[in-house]
Protein backbone atom coordinates (compact mmCIF):
# COMPACT_ATOMS: atom_id res chain seq x y z
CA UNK A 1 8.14 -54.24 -9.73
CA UNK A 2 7.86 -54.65 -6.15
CA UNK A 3 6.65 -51.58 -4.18
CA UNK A 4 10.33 -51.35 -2.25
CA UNK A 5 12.00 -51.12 -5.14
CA UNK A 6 9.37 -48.29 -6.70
CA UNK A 7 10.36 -46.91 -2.95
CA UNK A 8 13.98 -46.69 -3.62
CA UNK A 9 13.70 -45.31 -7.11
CA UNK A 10 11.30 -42.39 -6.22
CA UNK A 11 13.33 -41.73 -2.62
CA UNK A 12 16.57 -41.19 -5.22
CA UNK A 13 15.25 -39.27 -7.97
CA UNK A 14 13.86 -37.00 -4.73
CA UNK A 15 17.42 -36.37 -3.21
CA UNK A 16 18.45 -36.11 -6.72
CA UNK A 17 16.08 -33.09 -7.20
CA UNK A 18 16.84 -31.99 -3.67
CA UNK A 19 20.57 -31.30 -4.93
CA UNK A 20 19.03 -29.18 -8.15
CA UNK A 21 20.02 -25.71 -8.51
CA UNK A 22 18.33 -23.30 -5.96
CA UNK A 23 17.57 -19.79 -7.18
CA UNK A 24 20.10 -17.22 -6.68
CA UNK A 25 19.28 -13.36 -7.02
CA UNK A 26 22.06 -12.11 -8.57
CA UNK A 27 23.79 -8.77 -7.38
CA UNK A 28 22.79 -5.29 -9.08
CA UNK A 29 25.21 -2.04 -8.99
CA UNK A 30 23.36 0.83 -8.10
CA UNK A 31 24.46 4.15 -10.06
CA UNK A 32 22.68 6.26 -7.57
CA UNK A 33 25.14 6.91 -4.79
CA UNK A 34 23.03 7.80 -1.37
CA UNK A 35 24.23 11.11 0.53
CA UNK A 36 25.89 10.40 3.75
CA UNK A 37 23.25 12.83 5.59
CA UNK A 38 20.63 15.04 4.05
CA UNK A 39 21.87 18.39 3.07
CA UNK A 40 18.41 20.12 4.43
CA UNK A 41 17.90 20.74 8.00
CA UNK A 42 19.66 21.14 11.17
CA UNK A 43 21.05 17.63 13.66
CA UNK A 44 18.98 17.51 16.65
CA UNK A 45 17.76 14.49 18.90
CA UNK A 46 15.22 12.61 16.79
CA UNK A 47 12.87 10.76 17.93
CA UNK A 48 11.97 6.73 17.89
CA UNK A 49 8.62 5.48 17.73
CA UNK A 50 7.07 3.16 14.82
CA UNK A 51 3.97 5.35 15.25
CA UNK A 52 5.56 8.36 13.80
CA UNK A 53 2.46 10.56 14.35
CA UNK A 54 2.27 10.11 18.28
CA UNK A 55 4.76 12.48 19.12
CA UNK A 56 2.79 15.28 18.15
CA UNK A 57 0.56 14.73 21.73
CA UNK A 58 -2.54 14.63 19.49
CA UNK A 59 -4.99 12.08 21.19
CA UNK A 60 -7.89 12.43 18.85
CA UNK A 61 -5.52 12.21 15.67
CA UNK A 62 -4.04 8.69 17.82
CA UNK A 63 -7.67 7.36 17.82
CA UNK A 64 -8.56 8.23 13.84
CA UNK A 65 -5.71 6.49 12.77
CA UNK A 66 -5.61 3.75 14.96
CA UNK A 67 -9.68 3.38 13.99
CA UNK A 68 -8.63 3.99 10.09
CA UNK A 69 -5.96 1.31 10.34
CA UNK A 70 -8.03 -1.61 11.61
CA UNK A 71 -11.40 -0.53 9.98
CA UNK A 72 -10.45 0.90 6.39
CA UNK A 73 -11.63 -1.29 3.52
CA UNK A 74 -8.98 -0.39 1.39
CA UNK A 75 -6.67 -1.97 3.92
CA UNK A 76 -8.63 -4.77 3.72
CA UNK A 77 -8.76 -5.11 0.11
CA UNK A 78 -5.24 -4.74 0.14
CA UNK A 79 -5.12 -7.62 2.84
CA UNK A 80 -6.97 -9.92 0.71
CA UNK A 81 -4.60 -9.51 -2.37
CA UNK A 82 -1.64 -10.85 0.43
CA UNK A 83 -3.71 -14.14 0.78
CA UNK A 84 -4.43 -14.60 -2.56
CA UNK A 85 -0.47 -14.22 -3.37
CA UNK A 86 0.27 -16.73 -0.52
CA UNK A 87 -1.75 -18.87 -2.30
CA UNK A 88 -0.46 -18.81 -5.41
CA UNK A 89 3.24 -19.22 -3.80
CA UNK A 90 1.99 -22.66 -2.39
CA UNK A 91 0.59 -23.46 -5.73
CA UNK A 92 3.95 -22.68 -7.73
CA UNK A 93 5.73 -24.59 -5.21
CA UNK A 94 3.84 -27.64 -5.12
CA UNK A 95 5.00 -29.19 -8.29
CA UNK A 96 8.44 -29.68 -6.19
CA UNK A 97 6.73 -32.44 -4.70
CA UNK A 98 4.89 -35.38 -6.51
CA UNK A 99 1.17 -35.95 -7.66
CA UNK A 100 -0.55 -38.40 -5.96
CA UNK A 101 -4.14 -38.93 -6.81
CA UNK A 102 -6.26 -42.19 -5.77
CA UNK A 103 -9.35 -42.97 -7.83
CA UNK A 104 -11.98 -45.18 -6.43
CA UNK A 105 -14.28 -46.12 -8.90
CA UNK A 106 -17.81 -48.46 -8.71
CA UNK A 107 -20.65 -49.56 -11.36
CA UNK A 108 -23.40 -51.23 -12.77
CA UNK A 109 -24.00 -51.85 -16.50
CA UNK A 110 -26.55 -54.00 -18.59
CA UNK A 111 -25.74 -54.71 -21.86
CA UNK A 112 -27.71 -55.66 -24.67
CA UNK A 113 -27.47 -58.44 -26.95
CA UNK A 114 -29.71 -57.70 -30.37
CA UNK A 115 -30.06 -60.28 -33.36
CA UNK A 116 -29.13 -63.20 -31.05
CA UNK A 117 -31.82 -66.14 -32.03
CA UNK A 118 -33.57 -67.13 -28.89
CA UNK A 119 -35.41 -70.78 -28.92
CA UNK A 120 -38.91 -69.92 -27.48
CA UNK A 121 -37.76 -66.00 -26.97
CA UNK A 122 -38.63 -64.41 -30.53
CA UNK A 123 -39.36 -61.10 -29.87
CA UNK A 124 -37.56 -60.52 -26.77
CA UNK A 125 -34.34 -59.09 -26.16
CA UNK A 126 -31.17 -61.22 -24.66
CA UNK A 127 -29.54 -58.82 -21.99
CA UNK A 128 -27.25 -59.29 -19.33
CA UNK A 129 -26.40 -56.91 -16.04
CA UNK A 130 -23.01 -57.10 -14.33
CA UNK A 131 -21.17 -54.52 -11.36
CA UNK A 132 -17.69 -53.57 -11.66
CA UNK A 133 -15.34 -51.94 -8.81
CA UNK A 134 -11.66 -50.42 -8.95
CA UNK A 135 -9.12 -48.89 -7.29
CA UNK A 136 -6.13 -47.09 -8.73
CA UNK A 137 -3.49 -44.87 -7.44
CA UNK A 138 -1.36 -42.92 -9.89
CA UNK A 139 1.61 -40.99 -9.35
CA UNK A 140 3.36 -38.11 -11.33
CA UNK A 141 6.85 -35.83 -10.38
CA UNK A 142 8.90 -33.37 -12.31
CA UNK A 143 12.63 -33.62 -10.82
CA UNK A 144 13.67 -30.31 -10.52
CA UNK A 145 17.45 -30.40 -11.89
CA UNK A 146 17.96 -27.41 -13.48
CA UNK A 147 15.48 -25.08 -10.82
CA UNK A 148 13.03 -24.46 -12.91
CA UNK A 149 10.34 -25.30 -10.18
CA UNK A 150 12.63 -23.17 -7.66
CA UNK A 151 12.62 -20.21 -9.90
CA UNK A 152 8.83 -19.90 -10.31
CA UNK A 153 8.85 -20.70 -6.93
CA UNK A 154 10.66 -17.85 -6.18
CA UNK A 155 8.95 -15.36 -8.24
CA UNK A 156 5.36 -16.32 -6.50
CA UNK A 157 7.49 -16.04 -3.34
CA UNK A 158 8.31 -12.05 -4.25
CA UNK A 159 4.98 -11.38 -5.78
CA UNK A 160 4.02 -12.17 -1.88
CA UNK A 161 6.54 -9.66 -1.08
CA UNK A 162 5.37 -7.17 -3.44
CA UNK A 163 1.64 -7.36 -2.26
CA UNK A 164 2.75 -7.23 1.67
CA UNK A 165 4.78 -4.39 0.91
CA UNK A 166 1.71 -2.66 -1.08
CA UNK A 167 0.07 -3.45 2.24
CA UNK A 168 2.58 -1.50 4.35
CA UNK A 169 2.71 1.05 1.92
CA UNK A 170 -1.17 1.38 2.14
CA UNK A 171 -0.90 1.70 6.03
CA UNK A 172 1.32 4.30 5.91
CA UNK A 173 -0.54 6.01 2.96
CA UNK A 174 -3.62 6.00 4.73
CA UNK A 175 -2.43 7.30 8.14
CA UNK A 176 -0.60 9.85 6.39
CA UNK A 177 -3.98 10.69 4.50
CA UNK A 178 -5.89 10.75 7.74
CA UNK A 179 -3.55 13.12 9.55
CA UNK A 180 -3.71 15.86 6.77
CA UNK A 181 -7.73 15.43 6.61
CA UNK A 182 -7.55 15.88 10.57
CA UNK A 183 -5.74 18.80 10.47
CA UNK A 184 -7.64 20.31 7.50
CA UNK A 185 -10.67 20.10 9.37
CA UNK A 186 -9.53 21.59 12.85
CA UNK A 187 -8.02 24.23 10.83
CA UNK A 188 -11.32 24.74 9.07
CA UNK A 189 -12.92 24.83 12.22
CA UNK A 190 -10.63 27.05 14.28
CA UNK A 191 -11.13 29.17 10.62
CA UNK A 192 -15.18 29.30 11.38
CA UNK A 193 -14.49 30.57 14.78
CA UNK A 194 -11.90 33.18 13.38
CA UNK A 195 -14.75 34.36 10.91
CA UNK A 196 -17.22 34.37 13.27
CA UNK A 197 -15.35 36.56 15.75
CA UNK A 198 -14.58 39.12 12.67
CA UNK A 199 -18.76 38.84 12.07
CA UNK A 200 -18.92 39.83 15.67
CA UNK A 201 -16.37 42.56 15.29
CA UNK A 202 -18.54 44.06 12.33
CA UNK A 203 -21.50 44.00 13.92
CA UNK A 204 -19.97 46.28 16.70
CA UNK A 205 -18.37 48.72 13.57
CA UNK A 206 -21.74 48.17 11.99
CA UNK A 207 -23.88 49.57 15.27
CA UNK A 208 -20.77 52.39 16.06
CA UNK A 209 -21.16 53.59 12.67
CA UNK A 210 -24.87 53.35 12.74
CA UNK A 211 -25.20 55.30 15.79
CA UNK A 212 -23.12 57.99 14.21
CA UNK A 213 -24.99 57.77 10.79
CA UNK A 214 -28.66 58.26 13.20
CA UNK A 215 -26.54 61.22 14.87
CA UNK A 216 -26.17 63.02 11.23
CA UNK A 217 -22.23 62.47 12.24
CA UNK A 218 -21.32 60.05 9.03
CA UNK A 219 -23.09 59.48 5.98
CA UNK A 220 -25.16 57.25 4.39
CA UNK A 221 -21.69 55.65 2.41
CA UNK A 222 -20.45 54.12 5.93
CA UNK A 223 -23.29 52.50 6.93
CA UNK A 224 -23.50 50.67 3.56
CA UNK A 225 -19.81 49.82 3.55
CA UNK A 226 -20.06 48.61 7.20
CA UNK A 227 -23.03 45.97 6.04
CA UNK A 228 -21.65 44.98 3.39
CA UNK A 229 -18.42 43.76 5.46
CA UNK A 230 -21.53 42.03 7.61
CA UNK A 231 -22.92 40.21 4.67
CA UNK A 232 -19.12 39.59 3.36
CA UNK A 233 -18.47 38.11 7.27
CA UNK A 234 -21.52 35.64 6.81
CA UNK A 235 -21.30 34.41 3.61
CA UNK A 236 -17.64 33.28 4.57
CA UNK A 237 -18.68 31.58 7.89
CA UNK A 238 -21.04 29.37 5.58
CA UNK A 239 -18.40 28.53 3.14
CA UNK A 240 -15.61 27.88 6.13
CA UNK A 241 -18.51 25.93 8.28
CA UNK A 242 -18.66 24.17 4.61
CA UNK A 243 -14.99 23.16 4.29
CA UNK A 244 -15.48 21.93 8.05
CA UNK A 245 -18.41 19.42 7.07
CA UNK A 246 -16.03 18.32 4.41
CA UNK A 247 -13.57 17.59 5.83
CA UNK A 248 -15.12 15.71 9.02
CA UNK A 249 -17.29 13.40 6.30
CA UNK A 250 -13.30 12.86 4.72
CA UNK A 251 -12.02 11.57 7.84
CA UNK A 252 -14.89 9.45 8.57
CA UNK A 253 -14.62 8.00 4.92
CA UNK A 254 -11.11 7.20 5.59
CA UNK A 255 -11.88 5.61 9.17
CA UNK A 256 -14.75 2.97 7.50
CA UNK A 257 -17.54 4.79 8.96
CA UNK A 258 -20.91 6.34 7.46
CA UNK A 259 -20.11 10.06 6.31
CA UNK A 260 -22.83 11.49 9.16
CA UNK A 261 -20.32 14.41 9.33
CA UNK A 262 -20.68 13.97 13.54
CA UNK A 263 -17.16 13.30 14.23
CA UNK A 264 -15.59 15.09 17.06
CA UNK A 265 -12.50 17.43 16.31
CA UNK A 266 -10.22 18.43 18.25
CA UNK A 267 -9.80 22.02 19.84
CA UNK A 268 -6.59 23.33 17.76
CA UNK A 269 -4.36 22.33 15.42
CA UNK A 270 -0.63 20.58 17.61
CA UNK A 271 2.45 22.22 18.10
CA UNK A 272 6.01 20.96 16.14
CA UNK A 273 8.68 20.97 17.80
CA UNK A 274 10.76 23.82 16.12
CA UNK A 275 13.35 21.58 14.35
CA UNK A 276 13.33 18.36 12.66
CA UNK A 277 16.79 15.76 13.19
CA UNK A 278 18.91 16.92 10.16
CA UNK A 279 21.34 14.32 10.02
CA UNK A 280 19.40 11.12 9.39
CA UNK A 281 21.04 8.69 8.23
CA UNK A 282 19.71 7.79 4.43
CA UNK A 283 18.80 4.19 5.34
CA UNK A 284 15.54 5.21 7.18
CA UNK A 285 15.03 5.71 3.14
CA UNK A 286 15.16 2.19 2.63
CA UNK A 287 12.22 1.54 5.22
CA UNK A 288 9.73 2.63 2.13
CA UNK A 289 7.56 0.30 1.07
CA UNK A 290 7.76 1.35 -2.31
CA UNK A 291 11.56 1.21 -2.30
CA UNK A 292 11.02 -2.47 -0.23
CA UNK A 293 8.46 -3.77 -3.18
CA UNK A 294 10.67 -2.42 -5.77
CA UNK A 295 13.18 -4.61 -4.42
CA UNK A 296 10.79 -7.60 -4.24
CA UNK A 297 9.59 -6.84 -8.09
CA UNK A 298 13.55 -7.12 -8.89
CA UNK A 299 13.86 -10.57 -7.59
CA UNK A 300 10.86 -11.59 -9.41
CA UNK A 301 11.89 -10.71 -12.64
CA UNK A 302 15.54 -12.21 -11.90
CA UNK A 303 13.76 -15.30 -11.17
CA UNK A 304 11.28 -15.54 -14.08
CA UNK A 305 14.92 -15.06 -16.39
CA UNK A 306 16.40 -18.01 -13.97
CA UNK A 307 13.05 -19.73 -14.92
CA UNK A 308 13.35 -19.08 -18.56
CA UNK A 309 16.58 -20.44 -19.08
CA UNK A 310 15.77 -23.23 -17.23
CA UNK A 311 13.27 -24.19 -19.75
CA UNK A 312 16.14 -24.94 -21.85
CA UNK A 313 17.33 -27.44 -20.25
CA UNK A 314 15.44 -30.98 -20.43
CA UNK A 315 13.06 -31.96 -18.71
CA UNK A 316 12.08 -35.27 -16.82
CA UNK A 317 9.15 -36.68 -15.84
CA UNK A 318 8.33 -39.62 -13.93
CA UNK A 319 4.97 -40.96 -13.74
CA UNK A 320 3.72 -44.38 -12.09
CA UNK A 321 0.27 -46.26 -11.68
CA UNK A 322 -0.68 -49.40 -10.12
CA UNK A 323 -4.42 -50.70 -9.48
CA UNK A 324 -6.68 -53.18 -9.70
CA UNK A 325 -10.50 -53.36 -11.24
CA UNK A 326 -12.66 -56.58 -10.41
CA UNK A 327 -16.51 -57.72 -10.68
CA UNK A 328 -15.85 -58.39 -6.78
CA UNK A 329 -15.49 -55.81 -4.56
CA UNK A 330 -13.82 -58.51 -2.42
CA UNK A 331 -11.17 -59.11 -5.26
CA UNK A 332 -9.93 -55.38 -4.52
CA UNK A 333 -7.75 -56.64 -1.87
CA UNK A 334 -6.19 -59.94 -3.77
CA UNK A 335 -2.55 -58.82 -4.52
CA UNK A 336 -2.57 -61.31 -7.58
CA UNK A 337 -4.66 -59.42 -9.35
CA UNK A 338 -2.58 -55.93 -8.54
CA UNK A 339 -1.32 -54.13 -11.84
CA UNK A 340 1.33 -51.21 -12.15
CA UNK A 341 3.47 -49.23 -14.88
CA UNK A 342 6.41 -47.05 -14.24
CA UNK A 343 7.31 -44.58 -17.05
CA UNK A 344 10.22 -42.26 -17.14
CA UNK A 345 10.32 -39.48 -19.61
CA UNK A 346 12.60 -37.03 -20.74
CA UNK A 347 11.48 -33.38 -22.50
CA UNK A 348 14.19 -31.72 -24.74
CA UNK A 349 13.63 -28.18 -26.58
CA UNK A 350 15.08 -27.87 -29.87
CA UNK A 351 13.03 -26.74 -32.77
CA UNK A 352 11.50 -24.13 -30.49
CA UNK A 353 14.81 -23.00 -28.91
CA UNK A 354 14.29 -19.61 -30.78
CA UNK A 355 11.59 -18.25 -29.03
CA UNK A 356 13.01 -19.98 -25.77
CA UNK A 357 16.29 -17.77 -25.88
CA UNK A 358 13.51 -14.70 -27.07
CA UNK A 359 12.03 -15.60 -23.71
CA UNK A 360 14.96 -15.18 -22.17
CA UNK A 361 16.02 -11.72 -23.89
CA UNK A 362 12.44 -10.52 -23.16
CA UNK A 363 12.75 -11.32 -19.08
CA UNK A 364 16.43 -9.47 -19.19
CA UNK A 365 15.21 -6.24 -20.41
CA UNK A 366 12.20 -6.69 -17.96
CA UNK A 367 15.09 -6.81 -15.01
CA UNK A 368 16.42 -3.94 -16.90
CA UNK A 369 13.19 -2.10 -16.94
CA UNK A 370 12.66 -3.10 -13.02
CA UNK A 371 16.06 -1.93 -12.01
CA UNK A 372 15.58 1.40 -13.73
CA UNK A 373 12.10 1.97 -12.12
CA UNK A 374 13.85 1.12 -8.37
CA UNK A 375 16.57 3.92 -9.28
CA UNK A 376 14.28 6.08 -10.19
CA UNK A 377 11.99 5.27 -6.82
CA UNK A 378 14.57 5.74 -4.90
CA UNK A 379 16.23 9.25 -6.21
CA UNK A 380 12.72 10.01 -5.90
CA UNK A 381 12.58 9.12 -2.78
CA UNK A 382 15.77 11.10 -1.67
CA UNK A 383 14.15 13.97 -3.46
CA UNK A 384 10.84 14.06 -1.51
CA UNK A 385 12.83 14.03 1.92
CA UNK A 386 15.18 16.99 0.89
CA UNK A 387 12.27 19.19 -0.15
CA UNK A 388 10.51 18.52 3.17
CA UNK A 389 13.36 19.06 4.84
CA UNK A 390 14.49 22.39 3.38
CA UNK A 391 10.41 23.14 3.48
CA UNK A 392 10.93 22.79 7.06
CA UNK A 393 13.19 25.82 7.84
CA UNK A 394 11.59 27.86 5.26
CA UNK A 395 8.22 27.47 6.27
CA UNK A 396 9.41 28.44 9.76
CA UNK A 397 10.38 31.80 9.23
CA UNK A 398 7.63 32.10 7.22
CA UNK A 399 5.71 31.71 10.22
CA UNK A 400 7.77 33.68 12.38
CA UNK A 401 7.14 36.71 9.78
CA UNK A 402 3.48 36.08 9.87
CA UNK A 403 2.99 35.66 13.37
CA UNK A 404 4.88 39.68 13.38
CA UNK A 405 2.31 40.56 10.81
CA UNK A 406 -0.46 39.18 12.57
CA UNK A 407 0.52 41.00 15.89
CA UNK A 408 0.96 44.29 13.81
CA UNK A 409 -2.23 43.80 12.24
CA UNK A 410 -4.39 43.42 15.34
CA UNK A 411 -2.83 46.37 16.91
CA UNK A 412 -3.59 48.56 13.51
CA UNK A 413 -6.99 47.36 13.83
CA UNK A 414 -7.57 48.18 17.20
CA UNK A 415 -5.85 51.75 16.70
CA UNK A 416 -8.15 52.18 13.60
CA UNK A 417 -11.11 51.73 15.75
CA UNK A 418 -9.96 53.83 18.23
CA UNK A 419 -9.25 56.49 15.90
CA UNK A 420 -13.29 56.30 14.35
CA UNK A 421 -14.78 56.14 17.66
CA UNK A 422 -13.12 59.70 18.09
CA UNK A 423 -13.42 60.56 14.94
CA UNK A 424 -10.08 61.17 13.72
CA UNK A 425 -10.47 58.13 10.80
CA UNK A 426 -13.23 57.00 8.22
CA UNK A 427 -14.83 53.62 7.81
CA UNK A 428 -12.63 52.52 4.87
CA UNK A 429 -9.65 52.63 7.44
CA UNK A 430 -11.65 50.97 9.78
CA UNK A 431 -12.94 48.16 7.56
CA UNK A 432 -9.45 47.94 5.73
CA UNK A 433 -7.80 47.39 8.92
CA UNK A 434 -10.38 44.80 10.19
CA UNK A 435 -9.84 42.88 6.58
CA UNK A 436 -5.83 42.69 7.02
CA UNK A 437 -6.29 41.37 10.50
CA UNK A 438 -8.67 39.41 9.36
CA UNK A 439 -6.34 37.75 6.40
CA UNK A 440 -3.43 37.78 8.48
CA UNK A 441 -4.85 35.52 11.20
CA UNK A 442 -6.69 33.51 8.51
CA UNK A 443 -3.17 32.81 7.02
CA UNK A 444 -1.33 31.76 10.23
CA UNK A 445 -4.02 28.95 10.93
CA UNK A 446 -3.02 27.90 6.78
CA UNK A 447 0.60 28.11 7.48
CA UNK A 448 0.45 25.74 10.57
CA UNK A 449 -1.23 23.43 9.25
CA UNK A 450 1.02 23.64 6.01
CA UNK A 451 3.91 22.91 8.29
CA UNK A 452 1.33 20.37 9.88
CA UNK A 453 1.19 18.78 6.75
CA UNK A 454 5.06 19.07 5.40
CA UNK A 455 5.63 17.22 8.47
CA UNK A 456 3.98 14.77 7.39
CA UNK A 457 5.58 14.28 4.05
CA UNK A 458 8.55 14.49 5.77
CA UNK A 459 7.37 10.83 7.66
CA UNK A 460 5.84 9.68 4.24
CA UNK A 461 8.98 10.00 2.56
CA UNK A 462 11.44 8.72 4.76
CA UNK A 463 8.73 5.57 5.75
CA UNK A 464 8.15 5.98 9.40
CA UNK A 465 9.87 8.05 12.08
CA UNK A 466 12.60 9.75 12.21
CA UNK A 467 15.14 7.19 14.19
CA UNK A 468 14.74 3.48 13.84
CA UNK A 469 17.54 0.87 13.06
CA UNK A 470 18.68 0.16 9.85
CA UNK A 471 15.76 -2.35 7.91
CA UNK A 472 16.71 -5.62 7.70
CA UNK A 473 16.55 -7.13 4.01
CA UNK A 474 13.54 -9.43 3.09
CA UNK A 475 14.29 -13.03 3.29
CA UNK A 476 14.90 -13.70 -0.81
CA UNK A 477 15.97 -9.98 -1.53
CA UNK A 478 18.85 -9.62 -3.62
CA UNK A 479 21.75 -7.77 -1.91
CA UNK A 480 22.10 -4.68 -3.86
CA UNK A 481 25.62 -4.40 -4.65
CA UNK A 482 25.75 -0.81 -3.41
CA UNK A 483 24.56 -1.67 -0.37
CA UNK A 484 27.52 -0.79 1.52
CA UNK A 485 27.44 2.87 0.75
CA UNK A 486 23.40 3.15 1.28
């Protein structure tokens, strides 16, 4: 066959394949209906920014997670499995194209020629040494008719998906893990210097009561209450300057650093501003990477039952080889001495169609299985942003009531000590007061950083910030049939 001809044979059966059936996710109804705006909360002006934690002004919590994000070897692990996916998408979509390989081959032999009767030889051994050269270049192609190619294709192409979305979903993991660990330990901090202080304030009880204990004034009893509350003070400034070195060595885990425990804090914990937006429209939802490599999962498994069917279908193969092999390495280029085959072949299932079409049933219920799971993600997901949103207003007045207590308690405190330095109250007042006020402000600090921390749930849940326009679907993700009303 002359090599235009192979040309024209190999250039059709390629447009042929090129008109083969190309994947096409089919559509899924969603039973889950989303809400047209979330029930918990009140509508305010949100606020836009991809980095959903700069708004709270923090510029130490900006560096940690900026450091975290570009240093963190999870992220980079995470990273690496996105290459090796990309990978294995060029490697499922390179039997779309033919196999070419060219083998060059060159060698020396001596052969040996035993029992030959040699006239004035007997003895020796008749032997002979010869070279040989060749050149061959062989060529192999599946057409892809029926899309079986495209399918897996396809599926490598969401497992890419799947593994960039773990990737996003890492990021925003870890920045929401950072934040919480930051404001654990300023809280823990700002809690050392709150015990501290109440040390302070019982070693002034402890000398008051001492000096009326030396005067004959008090007994015995309120001296030994009053050091008690001392020892009481310092054993909880150890366990709060504990929590502290805990949570620093945390932070600096999270940011790819060595846990020295020498990372600087910052003074106090932000302010929230006192509402969150209320009416946000349910497709900030959609932003989740979990919800986004759900998706990505579901077009895999549609494409691995595209796949499987496909593999009912027959199958063609075309294979060629032409070459030459000569004693001469000059005789390599002599076109007389060329040689070539051209094979077509064609693949049909039919014994084995049973377990084909069990294939099949086995890669439907696995779509089944993934569409249930992305339901289930995303009334999850509707879930977690409701209960940070009603969290919101309840931990609010929550705080509002303890700040009042707080404000009480201090001025109960201060009247209590009053009252003992004129000795109109006993110690047990004294040091009861000094406990409440104690607990009270110990409890505020918890309760802002709870909010702190509800916050950011609130972020985790709904992927990002609070405003942003309405994600864009992956290139290859199935349009949800539901889609309208999400």
């Amino acid at each position: 066959m002359k090599p235009a001809l192979w040309a024209v044979i190999v250039s059709a059966s390629l447009m042929a394949s090129g008109c083969g059936n190309k994947f096409q996710a089919p559509p899924h109804p969603l039973s889950i209906q989303a809400p047209e705006e979330w029930s918990g909360g009140r509508s305010i002006t949100g606020i836009s920014d991809a980095r959903w934690w700069s708004y709270l002004g923090d510029d130490g919590l900006d560096t940690a997670i900026d450091t975290a994000l570009e240093h963190n070897y999870d992220l980079r692990a995470a990273a690496a499995r996105v290459e090796a996916a990309l990978a294995e998408a060029l490697a499922a979509g390179a039997d779309l194209r033919p196999t070419i390989d060219l083998n060059l081959a060159r060698g020396r032999q001596r052969q040996n020629f035993v029992g030959l009767p040699i006239p004035g030889r007997e003895g020796s051994v008749l032997s002979t040494t010869y070279s040989n050269a060749g050149v061959n270049l062989a060529l192999s192609w599946e057409p892809d008719f029926w899309g079986r190619i495209k399918s897996g294709e396809a599926a490598a192409v969401a497992a890419v998906g799947v593994r960039e979305e773990d990737l996003s979903a890492s990021r925003l993991s870890l920045s929401g893990q950072v934040a919480k660990a930051w404001f654990a330990a300023v809280e823990a901090r700002r809690q050392v210097g709150l015990a501290r202080a109440t040390l302070e304030s019982y070693h002034t009880s402890v000398a008051r009561v001492r000096e009326r204990f030396e005067r004959g004034l008090r007994p015995s009893l309120d001296l030994r209450l009053a050091l008690t509350e001392v020892d009481r003070a310092k054993a909880l400034v150890a366990q709060r300057q504990a929590q502290v070195d805990s949570s620093i060595r945390q932070i600096e885990i999270l940011l790819g650093r060595y846990p020295s425990g020498a990372y600087a804090l910052a003074e106090d914990l932000p302010d929230l501003p006192v509402h969150v937006p209320g009416g946000l429209p349910s497709e900030l939802v959609h932003r989740r990477p979990d919800l986004k490599t759900a998706e990505q999962e579901l077009l895999a498994s549609d494409a691995r039952v595209a796949q499987s069917r496909a593999n009912l279908r027959p199958r063609f193969n075309l294979t060629s080889q032409f070459g030459t092999a000569s004693n001469q390495l000059q005789d390599l280029m002599n076109g007389n001495l060329m040689a070539w085959n051209l094979i077509g072949g064609l693949l049909h299932p039919i014994y084995n169609r049973g377990r084909l079409k069990a294939g099949i049933a086995r890669d439907e219920a696995l779509v089944m299985e993934t569409m249930a799971r992305y339901e289930s993600s995303l009334l999850r997901a509707y879930g977690e942003v409701e209960i940070s949103l009603a969290a919101e207003d309840i931990l609010a007045r929550q705080e509002d009531a303890l700040v009042a207590a707080t404000e009480k308690s201090l001025a109960a405190r201060d009247l209590a000590e009053d009252r003992y330095r004129r000795g109109l109250a006993d110690i047990i007042t004294v040091l009861s007061s000094q406990r409440t006020a104690l607990d009270s402000e110990s409890q505020l600090l918890a309760l802002r950083r709870q909010r702190l921390d509800n916050r950011v749930d609130l972020h985790l849940a709904l992927g990002g910030g609070f405003e942003s326009p309405a994600p864009e679907p992956a290139i290859g993700v199935p349009q949800l049939s539901a889609a309208e009303d999400l």
